[in-house]
Protein backbone atom coordinates (compact mmCIF):
# COMPACT_ATOMS: atom_id res chain seq x y z
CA UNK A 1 172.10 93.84 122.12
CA UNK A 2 171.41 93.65 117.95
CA UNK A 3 169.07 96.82 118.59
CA UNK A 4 172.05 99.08 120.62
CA UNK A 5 174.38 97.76 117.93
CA UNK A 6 171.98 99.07 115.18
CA UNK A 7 171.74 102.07 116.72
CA UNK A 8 174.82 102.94 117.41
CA UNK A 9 176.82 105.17 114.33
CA UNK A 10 179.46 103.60 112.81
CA UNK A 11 183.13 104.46 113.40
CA UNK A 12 184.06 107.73 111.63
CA UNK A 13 186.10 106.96 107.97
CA UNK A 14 185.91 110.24 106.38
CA UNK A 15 188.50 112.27 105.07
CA UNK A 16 189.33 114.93 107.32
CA UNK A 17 188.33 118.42 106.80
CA UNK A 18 190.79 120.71 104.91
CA UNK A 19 191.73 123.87 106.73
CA UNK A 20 189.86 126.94 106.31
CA UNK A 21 190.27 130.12 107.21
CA UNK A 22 187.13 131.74 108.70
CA UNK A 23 187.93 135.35 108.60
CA UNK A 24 188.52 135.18 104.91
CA UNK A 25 184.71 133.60 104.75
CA UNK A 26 183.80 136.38 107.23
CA UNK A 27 185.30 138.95 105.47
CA UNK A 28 182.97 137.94 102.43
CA UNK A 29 180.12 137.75 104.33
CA UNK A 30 181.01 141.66 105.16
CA UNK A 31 181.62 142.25 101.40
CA UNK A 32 178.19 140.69 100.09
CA UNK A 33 176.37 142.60 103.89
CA UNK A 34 177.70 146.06 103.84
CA UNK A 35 179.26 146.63 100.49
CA UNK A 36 176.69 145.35 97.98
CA UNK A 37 173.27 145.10 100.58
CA UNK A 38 170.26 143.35 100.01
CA UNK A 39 170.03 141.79 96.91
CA UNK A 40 167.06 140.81 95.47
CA UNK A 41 166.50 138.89 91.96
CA UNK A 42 166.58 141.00 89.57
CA UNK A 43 168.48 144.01 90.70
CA UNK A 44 171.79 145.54 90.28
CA UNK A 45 173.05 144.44 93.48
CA UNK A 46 172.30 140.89 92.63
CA UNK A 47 174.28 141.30 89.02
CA UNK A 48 177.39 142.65 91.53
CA UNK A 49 177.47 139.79 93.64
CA UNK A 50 177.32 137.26 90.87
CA UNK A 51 180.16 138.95 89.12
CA UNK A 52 181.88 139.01 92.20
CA UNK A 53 181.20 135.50 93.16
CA UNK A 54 182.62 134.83 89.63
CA UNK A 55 185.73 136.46 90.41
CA UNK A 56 186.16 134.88 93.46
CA UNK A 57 186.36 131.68 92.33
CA UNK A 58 188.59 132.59 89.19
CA UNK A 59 190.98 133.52 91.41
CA UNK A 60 190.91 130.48 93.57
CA UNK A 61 191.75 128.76 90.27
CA UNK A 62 188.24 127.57 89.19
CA UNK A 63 186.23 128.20 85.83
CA UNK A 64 183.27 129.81 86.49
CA UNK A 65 180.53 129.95 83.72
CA UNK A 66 176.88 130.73 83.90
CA UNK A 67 174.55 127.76 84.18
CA UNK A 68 170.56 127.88 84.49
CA UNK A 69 170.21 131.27 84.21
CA UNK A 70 171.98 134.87 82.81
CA UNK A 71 173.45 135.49 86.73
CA UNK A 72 173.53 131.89 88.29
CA UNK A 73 177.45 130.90 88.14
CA UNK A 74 178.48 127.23 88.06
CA UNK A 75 181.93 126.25 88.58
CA UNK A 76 183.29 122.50 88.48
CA UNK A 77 186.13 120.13 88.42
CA UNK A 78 185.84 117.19 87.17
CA UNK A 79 182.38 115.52 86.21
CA UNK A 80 180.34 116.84 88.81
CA UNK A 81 179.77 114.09 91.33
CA UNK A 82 178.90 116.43 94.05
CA UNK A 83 177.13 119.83 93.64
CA UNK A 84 177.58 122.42 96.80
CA UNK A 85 174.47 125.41 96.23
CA UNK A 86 174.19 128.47 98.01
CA UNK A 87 171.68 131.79 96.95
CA UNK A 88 173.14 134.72 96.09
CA UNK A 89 169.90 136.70 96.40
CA UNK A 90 167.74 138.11 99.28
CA UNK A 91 164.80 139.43 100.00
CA UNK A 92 163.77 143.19 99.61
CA UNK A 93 165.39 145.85 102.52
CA UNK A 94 167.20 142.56 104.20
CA UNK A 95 171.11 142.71 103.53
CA UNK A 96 170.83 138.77 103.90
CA UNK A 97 173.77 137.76 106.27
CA UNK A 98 172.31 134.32 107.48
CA UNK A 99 170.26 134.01 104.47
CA UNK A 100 172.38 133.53 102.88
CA UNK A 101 175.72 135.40 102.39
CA UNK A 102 176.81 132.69 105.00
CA UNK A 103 176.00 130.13 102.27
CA UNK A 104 178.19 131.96 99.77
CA UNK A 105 180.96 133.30 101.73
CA UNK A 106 181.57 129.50 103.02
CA UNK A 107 181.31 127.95 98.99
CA UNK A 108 183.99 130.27 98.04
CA UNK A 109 186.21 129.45 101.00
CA UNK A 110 185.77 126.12 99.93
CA UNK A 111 186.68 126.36 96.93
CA UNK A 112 190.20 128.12 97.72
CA UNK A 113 190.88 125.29 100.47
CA UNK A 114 189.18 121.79 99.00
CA UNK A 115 191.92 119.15 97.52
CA UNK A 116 188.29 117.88 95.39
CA UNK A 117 188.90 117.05 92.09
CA UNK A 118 185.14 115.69 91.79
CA UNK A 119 183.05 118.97 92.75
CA UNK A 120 180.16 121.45 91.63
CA UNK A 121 180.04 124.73 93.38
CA UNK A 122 176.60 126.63 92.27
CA UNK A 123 175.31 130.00 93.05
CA UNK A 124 172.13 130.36 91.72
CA UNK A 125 170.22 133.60 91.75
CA UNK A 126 165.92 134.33 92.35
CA UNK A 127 165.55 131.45 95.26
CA UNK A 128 163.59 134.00 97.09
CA UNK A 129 160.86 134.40 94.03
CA UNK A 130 160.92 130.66 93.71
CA UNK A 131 163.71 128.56 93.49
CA UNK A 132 164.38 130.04 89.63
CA UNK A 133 167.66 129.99 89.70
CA UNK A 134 168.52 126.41 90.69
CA UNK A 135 165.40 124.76 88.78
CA UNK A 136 166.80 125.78 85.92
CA UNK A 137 169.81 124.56 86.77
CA UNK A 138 168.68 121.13 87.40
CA UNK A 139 167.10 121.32 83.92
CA UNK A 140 170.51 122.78 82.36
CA UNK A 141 172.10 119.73 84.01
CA UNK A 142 173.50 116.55 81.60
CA UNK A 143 172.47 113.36 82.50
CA UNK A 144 173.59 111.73 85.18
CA UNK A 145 172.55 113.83 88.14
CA UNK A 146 175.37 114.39 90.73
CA UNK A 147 175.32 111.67 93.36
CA UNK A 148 175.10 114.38 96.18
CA UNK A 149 173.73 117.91 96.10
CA UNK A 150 173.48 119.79 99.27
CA UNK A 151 171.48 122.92 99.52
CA UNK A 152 173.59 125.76 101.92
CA UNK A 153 170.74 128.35 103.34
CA UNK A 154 170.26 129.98 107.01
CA UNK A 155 173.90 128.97 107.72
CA UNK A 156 175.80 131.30 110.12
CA UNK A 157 173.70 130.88 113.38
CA UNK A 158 172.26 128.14 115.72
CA UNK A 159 172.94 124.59 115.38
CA UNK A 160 173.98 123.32 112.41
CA UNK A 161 171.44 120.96 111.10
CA UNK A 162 170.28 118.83 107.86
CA UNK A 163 166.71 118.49 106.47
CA UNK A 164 165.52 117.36 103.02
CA UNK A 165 166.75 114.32 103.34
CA UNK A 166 163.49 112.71 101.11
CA UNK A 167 163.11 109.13 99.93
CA UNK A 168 166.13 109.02 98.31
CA UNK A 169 168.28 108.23 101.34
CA UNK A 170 168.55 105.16 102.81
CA UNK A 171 170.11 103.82 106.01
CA UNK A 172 174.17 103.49 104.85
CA UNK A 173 173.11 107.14 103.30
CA UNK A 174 172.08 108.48 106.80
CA UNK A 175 175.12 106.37 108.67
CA UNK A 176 177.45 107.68 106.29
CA UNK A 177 175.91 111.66 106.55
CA UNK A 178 176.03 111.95 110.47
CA UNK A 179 179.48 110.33 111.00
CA UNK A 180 181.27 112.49 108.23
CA UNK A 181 179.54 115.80 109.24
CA UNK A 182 178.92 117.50 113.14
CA UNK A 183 175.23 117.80 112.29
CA UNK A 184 171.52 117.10 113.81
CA UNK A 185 169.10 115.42 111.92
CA UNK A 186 165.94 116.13 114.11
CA UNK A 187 163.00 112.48 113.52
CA UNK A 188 160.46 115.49 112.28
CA UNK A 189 163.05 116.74 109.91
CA UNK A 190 163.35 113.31 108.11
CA UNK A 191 159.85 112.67 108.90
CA UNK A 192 158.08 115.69 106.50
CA UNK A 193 161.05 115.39 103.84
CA UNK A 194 160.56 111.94 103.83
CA UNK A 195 156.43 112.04 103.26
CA UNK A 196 155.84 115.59 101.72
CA UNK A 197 158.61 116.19 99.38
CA UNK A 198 157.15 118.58 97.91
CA UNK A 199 157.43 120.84 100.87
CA UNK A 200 161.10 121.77 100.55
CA UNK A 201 161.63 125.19 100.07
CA UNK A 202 165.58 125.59 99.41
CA UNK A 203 167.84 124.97 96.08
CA UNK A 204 168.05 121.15 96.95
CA UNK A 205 164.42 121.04 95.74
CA UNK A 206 164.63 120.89 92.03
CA UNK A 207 167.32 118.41 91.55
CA UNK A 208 165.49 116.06 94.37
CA UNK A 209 162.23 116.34 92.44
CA UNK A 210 164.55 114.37 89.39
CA UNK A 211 165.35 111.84 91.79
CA UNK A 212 169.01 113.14 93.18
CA UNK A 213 169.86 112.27 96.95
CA UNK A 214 169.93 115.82 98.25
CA UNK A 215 170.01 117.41 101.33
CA UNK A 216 169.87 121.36 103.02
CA UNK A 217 172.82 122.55 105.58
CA UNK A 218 170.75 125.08 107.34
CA UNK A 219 171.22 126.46 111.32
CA UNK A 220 168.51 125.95 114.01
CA UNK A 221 168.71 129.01 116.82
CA UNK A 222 166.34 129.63 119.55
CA UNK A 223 162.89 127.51 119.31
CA UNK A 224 164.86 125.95 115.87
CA UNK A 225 163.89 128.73 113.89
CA UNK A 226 166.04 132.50 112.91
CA UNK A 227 164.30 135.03 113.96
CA UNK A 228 165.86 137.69 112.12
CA UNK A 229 164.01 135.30 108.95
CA UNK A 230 163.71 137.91 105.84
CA UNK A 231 163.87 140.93 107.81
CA UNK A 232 166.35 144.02 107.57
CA UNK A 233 167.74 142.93 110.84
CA UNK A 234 169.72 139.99 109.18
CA UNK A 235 172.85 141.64 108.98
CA UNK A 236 175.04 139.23 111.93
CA UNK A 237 176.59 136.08 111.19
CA UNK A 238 177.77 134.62 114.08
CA UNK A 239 181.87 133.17 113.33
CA UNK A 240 181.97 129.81 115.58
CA UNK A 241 178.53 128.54 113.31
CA UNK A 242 180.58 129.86 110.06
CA UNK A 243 183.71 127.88 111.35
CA UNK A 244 181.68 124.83 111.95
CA UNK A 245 180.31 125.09 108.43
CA UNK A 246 183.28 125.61 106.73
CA UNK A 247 184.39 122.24 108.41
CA UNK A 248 180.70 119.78 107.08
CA UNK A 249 181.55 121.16 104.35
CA UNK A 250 185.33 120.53 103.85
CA UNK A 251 183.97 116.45 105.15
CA UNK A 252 181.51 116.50 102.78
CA UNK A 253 183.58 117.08 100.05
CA UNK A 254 186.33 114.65 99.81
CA UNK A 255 185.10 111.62 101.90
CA UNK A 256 184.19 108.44 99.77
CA UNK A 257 180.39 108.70 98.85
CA UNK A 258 177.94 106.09 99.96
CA UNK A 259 176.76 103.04 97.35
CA UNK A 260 173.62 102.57 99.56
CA UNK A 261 169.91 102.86 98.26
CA UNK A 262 166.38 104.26 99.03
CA UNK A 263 164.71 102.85 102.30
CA UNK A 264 162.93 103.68 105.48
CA UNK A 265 165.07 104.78 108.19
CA UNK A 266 164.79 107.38 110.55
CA UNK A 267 166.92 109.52 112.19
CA UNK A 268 166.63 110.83 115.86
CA UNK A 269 169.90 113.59 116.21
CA UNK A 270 172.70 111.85 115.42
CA UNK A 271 171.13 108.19 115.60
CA UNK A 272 170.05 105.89 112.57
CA UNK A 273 167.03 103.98 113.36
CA UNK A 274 167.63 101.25 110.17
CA UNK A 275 164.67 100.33 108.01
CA UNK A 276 164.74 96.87 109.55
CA UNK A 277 164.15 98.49 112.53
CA UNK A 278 161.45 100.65 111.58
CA UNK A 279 159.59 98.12 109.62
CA UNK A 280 160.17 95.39 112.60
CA UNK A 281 158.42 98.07 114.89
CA UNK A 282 155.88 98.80 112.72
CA UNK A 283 154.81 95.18 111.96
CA UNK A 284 154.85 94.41 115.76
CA UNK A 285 152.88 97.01 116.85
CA UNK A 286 149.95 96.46 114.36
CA UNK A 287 150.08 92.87 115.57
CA UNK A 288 149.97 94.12 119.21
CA UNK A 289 146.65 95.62 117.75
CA UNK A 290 145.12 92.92 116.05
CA UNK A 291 145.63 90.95 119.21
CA UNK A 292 143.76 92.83 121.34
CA UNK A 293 140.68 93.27 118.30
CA UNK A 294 140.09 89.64 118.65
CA UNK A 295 140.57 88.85 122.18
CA UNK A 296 137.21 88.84 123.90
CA UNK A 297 136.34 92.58 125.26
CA UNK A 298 133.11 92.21 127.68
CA UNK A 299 132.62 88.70 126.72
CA UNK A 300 133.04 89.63 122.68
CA UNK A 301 136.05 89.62 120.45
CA UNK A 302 135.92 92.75 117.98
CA UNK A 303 132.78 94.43 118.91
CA UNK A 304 133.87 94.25 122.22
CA UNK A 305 137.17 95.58 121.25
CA UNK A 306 135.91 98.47 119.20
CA UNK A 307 132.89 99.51 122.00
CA UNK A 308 135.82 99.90 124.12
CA UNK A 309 138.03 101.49 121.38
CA UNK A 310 134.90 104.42 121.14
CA UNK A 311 134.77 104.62 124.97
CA UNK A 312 138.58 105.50 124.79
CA UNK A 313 138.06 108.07 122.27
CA UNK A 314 135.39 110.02 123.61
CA UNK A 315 137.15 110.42 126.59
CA UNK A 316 140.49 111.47 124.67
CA UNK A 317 138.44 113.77 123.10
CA UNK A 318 137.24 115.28 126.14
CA UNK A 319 140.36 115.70 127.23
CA UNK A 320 141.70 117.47 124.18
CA UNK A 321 139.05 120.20 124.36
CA UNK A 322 139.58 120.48 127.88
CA UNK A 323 143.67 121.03 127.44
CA UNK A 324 143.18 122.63 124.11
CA UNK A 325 141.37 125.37 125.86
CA UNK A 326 143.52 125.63 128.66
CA UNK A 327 146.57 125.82 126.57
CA UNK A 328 144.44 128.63 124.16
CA UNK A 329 143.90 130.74 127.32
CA UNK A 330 147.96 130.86 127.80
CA UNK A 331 149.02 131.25 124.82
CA UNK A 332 146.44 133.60 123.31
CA UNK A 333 145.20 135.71 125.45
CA UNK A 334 147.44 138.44 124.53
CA UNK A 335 148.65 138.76 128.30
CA UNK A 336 152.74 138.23 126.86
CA UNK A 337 154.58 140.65 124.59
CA UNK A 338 155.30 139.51 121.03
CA UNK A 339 159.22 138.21 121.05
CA UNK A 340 161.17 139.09 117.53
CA UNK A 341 160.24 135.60 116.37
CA UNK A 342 156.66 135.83 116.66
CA UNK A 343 156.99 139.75 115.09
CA UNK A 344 158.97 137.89 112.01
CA UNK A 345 156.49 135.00 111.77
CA UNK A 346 153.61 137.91 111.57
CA UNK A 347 155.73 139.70 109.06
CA UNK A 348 156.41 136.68 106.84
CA UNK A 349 153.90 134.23 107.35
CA UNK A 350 151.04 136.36 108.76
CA UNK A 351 150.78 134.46 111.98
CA UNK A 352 148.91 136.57 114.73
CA UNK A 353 151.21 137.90 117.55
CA UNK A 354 149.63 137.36 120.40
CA UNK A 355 152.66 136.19 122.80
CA UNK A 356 152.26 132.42 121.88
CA UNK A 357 156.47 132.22 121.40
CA UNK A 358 156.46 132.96 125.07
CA UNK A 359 153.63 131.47 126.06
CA UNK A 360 154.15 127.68 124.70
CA UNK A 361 155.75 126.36 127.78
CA UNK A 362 153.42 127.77 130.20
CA UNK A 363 150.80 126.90 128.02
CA UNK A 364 151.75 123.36 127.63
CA UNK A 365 152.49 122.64 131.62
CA UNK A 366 149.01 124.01 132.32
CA UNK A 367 147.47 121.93 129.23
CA UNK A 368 149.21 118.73 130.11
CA UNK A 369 148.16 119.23 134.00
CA UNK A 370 144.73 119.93 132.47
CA UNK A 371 144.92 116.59 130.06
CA UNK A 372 145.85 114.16 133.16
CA UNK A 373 143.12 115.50 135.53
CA UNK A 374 140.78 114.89 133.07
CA UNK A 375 142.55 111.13 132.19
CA UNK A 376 142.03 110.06 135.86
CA UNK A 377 138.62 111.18 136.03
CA UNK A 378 137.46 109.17 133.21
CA UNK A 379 139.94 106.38 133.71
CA UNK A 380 140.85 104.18 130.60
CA UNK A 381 138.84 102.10 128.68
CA UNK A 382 139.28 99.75 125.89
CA UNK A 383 142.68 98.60 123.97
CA UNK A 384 146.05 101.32 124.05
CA UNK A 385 147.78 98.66 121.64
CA UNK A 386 144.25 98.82 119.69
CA UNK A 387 143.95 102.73 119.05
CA UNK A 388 147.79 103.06 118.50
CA UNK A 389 147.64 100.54 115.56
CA UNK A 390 144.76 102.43 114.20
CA UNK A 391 147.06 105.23 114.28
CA UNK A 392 149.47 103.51 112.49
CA UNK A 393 147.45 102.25 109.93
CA UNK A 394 145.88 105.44 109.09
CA UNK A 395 149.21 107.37 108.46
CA UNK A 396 151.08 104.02 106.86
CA UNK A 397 149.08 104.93 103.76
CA UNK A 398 151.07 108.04 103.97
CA UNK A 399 154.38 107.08 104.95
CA UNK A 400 156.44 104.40 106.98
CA UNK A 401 158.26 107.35 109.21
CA UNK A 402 154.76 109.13 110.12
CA UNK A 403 153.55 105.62 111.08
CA UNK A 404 156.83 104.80 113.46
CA UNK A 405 155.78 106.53 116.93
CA UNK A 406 152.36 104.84 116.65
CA UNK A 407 153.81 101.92 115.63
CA UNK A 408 156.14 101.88 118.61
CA UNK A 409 153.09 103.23 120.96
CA UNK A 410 151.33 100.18 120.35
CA UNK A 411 154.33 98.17 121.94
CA UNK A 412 155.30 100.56 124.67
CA UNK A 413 151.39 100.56 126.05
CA UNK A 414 151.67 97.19 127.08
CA UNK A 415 154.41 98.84 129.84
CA UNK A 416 151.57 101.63 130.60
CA UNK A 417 148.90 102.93 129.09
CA UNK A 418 150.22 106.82 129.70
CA UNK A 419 153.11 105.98 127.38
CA UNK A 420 150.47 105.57 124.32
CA UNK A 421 150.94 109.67 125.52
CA UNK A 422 154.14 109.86 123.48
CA UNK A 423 154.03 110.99 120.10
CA UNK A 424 151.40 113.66 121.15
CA UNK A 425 154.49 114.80 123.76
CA UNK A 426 156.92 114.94 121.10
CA UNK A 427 155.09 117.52 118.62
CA UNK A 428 153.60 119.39 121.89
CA UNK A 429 157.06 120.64 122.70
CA UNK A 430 157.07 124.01 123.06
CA UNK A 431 160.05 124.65 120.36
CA UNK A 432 158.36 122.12 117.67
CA UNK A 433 155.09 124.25 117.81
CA UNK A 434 156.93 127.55 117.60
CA UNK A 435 158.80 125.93 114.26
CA UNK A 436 155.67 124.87 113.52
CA UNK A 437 153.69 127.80 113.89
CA UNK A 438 156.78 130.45 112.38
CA UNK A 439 156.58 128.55 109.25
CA UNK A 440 152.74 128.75 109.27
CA UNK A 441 152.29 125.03 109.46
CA UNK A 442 150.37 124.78 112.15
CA UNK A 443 148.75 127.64 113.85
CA UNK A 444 148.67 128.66 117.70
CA UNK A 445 144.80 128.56 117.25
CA UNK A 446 145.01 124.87 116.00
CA UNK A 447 148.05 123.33 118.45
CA UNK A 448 145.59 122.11 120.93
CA UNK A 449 144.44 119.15 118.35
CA UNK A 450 147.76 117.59 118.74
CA UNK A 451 146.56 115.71 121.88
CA UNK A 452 144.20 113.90 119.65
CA UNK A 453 147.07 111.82 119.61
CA UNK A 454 147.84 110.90 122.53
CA UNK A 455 144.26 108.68 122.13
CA UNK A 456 146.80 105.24 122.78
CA UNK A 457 146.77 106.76 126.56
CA UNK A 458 143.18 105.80 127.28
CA UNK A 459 143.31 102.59 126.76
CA UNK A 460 142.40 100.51 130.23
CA UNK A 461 145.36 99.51 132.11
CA UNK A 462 144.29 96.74 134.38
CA UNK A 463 143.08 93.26 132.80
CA UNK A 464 140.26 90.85 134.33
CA UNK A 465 140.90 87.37 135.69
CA UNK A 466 139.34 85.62 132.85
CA UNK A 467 142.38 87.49 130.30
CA UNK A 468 139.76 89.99 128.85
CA UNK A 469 140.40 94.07 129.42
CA UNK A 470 138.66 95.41 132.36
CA UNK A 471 136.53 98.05 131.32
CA UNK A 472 136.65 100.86 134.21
């Protein structure tokens, strides 16, 4: 019962969101889209939407100046306890609709609609040649920072979603996000911002590197990517994923701020897994471990244990290059036609197009099929509690969150040794590897290591009658 209750989000106590009108938003998206065009840093059409962003919000009654740089405009009431940021640049040839006129035209709909006496609107310029814009800023900013900055880019399409949500968020933080705004917060999400900081790519980044609790509004379409990313096809923003912006943001700007602090907790959608939780997991898995090290293995505690522990990961090995090659053969065999996505990730990131987008779920049926023939050939061997706290212990020196699924492998292959299988199952998806591989984190050539592990799953499932594991 305490873990559903945990678990559960908390009633909803936010202000409710002011009323905007969306075709007024829309009809700026059309101004910045087809009027000005793309606008990269540095060019006239960049100058013209700053000076009409400026305008914009002097006539919604604000006082714009320029902060950070000669085009990024700042406007605020009051001193600043929140800070709203969305681009005005794009890239070269791409008229920048999703990214990120969406951003904009919803900031300056904001700020003719929000009753927020306590609020930072900033449109810095250059994000696309490296965040230049809002890192300076961050630097142009007095102390304190504002207790809440929130990055708006790729708004205006899919499902509206939140990453960058680093160490500075803590569990009231996270409880406090999800029920005040309609928006995911996928575990792998929380998971990278959470461990490689350093990774975010959006106008959030520079005033989280000083230690602010910030946070990017961005939309996840098809395979949780836009595949329209940087190209001159941007040019659609689609009106229900404006309107829901328009009302996170309206939340987000008048309900009472959180007094909570840094900590460990995960998110799963619109769940809170605590810190209490994720520690208590954690701690009992690696104990579920260190059980099975020293209970006698073949008449031995630890050598036995870790003979067994090397039988178990030759034959997970075996079965990675057996799926790994089966899932290569689907995915890259160029036998399926490039989608847009894959044509943008080639464009952008210089991943291969080989038909891997539509290829991953194939793929990853025959691979799995592949994995499991090769798991009941072998049969299990050794300790799944063992090799998922080894797991956990290896990537606990990196971070708490990339430790949790081994952690809670270790527990849940006591059940069955096939559910050691699940962390591998949750990054061999096929629409994490396609975010995975469009943002050139992970190649299509390189997915098939990802079932290294799923090494908890060959543990032996069967134990002899004197208490020891039976080694099949």
């Amino acid at each position: 019962m305490l873990l559903i209750l945990a678990l559960l989000p908390s009633p909803a106590q936010a202000s409710p969101a002011q009323e905007a009108d969306a075709d007024r938003a829309m009809a700026d998206v059309r101004w910045l889209v087809e009027e000005i065009g793309p606008r990269p840093a540095g060019s006239d059409e960049e100058a013209a939407a700053a000076e009409g962003v400026a305008r914009r919000l002097a006539q919604a009654g604000w006082e714009p100046r320029r902060e950070g740089c000669s085009r990024c405009v700042l406007a605020c009431r009051g001193a600043g306890e929140r800070l709203f940021l969305a681009h005005i640049d794009s890239v070269p040839e791409a008229p920048g609709a999703v990214d990120n006129a969406a951003g904009v035209a919803a900031l300056l709909e904001l700020a003719r609609t929000t009753q927020s006496q306590d609020l930072c609107l900033g449109f810095p310029t250059a994000e696309e040649t490296g965040l230049r814009g809002s890192e300076g800023m961050a630097r142009a900013w007095p102390a304190p920072l504002p207790a809440l900055v929130v990055a708006l880019d790729l708004t205006g399409q899919g499902r509206l979603s939140v990453t960058g949500l680093g160490p500075a968020w803590g569990t009231d933080d996270l409880r406090w996000l999800l029920r005040t705004a309609d928006v995911d917060s996928p575990l792998a999400y929380r998971v990278v911002s959470h461990a490689l900081p350093h990774m975010e790519r959006s106008d959030h980044r520079p005033f989280a590197d000083r230690g602010a609790r910030s946070m990017q509004l961005l939309g996840r379409g098809d395979g949780g990517v836009y595949a329209r990313y940087h190209q001159p096809t941007d040019r659609g923003v689609d009106r229900q994923a404006e309107v829901e912006l328009l009302g996170a943001l309206g939340a987000l700007a008048t309900a009472p701020l959180p007094v909570g602090r840094p900590d460990a907790a995960a998110t799963v959608g619109r769940i809170v897994v605590p810190a209490w939780l994720t520690w208590t997991v954690l701690g009992l898995g690696l104990l579920s471990g260190a059980h099975d090290l020293l209970r006698p293995c073949e008449g031995r505690p630890i050598l036995g244990a870790l003979k067994g522990l090397a039988q178990s990961l030759w034959r997970c090995l075996a079965a990675t290059t057996v799926a790994a090659l089966v899932l290569a053969g689907a995915t890259l065999a160029g036998l399926l036609a490039p989608t847009e996505a894959e044509t943008t990730a080639r464009a952008v990131m210089g991943v291969g197009t080989t038909g891997w987008w539509a290829g991953a779920a194939p793929g990853l049926l025959l691979g799995w099929a592949a994995w499991a023939l090769v798991r009941k050939r072998l049969g299990g061997r050794g300790s799944g509690p063992l090799a998922a706290s080894v797991l956990a212990g290896l990537t606990l020196w990196v971070d708490p969150l990339l430790a949790l699924p081994f952690g809670l492998a270790a527990l849940l292959t006591r059940v069955h040794p096939l559910l050691g299988a699940l962390p591998a199952l949750y990054l061999l998806w096929p629409d994490k590897l396609r975010e995975l591989a469009f943002h050139d984190l992970l190649t299509p050539w390189a997915w098939g290591a990802l079932w290294l592990l799923a090494w908890p799953a060959f543990g032996a499932r069967r134990r002899s009658a004197q208490g020891g594991l039976e080694q099949r």
